[in-house]
Protein backbone atom coordinates (compact mmCIF):
# COMPACT_ATOMS: atom_id res chain seq x y z
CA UNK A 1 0.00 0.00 0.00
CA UNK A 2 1.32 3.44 -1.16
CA UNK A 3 2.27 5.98 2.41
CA UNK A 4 -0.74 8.56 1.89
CA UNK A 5 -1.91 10.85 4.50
CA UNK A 6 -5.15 8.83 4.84
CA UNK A 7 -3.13 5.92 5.54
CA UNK A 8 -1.33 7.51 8.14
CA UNK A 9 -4.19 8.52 10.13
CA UNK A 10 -5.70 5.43 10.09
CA UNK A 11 -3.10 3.62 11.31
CA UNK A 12 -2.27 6.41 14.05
CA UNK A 13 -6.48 5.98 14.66
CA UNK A 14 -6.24 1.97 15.07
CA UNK A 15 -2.76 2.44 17.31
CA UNK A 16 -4.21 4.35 19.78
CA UNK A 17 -7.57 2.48 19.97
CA UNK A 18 -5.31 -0.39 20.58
CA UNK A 19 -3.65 1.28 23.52
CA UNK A 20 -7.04 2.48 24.46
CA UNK A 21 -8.85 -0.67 24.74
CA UNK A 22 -5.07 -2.38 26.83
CA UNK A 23 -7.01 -1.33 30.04
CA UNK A 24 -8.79 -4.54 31.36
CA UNK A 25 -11.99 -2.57 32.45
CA UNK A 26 -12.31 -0.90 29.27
CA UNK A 27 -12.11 -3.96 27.23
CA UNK A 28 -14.28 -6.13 29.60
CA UNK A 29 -16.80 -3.03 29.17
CA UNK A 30 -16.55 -3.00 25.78
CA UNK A 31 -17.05 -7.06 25.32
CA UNK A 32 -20.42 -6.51 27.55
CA UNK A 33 -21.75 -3.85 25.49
CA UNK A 34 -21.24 -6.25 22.30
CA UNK A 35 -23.32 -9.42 24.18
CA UNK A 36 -26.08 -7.15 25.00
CA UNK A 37 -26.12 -4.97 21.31
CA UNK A 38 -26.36 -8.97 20.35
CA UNK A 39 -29.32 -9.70 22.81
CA UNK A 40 -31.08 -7.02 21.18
CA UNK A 41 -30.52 -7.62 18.51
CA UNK A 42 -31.83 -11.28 18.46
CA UNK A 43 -34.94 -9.98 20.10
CA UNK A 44 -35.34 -7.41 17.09
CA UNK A 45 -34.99 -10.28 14.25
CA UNK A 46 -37.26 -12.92 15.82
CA UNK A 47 -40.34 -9.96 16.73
CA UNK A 48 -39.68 -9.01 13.10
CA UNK A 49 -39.41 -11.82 11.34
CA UNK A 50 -42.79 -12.95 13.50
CA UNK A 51 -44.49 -10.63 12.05
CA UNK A 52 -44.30 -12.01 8.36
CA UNK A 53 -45.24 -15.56 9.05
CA UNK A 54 -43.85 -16.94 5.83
CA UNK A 55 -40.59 -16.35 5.89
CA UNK A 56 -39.76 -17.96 9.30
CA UNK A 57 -38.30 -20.87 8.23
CA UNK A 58 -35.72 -19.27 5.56
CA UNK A 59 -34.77 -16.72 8.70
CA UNK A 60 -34.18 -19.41 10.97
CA UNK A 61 -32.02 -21.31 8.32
CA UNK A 62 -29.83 -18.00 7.90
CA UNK A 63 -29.30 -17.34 11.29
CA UNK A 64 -28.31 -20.77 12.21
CA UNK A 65 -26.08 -20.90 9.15
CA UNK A 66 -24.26 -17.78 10.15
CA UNK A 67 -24.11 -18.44 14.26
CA UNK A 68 -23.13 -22.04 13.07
CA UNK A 69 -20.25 -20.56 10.88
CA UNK A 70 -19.22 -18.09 13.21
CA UNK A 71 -18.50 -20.39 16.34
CA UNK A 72 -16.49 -22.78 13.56
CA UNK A 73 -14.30 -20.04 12.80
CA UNK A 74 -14.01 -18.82 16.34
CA UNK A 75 -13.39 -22.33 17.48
CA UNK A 76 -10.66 -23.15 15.54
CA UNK A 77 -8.59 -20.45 15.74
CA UNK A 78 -5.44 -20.59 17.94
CA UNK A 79 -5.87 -19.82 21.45
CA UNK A 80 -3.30 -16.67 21.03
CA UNK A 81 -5.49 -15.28 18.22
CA UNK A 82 -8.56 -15.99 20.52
CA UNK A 83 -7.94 -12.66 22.26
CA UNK A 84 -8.03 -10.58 19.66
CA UNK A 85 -10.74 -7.60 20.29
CA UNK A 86 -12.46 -7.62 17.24
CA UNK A 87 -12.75 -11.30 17.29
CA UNK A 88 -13.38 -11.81 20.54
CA UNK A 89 -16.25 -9.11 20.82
CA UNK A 90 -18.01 -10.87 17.82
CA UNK A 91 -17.99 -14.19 19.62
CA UNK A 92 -19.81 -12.52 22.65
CA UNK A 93 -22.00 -10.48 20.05
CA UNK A 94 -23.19 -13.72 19.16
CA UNK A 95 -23.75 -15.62 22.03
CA UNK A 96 -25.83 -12.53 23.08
CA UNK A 97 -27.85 -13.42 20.21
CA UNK A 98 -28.23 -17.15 20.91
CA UNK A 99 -29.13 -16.48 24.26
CA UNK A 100 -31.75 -13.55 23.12
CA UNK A 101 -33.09 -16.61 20.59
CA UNK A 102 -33.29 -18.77 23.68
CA UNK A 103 -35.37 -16.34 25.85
CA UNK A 104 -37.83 -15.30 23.14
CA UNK A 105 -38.54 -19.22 22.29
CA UNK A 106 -39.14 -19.62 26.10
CA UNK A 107 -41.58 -16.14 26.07
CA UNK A 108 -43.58 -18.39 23.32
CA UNK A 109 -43.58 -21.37 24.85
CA UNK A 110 -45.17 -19.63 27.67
């Protein structure tokens, strides 16, 4: 990649929110917000997708396709690349969406 001024800043923008997000209670903070953003948002696609009965099945299919693809990747990465922010606040992103899943099948059920 060429050495443009665009470059520049966003490298110096990714360094420091590197050295931002070293502080344990920042980070943990951060990987919280991403499991609940997740919980809502697994509440938002099964009230919406409710509401157009025929297209549960194909949403169902999707999301289990991409949760399903997601924890393979996760899972198989090397336990030092595990604890990478990005990928580590997707993982938790999406087991606050499982769990969502979980608690609006048991609001049905009920």
């Amino acid at each position: 990649m060429q050495n443009t001024r665009l470059n520049n800043l966003l490298d110096d923008i990714s360094r420091n929110l590197g050295q931002w997000f070293i502080n344990p209670w920042r980070r943990t903070s951060l990987l919280i917000i991403s499991f609940l953003v997740g919980s809502f948002m697994g509440t938002v696609v099964a009230t919406t997708a409710g509401q157009q009965e025929s297209i549960d099945i194909i949403i169902a299919a999707i999301i289990t396709l991409i949760t399903e693809i997601g924890s393979k990747v996760f899972y198989s990465l090397k336990p030092q690349h595990k604890h990478i922010l990005g990928i580590e606040s997707l993982n938790y992103f999406k087991v606050g969406f499982i769990y969502s899943m979980y608690v609006e099948a048991f609001k049905l059920g009920s």
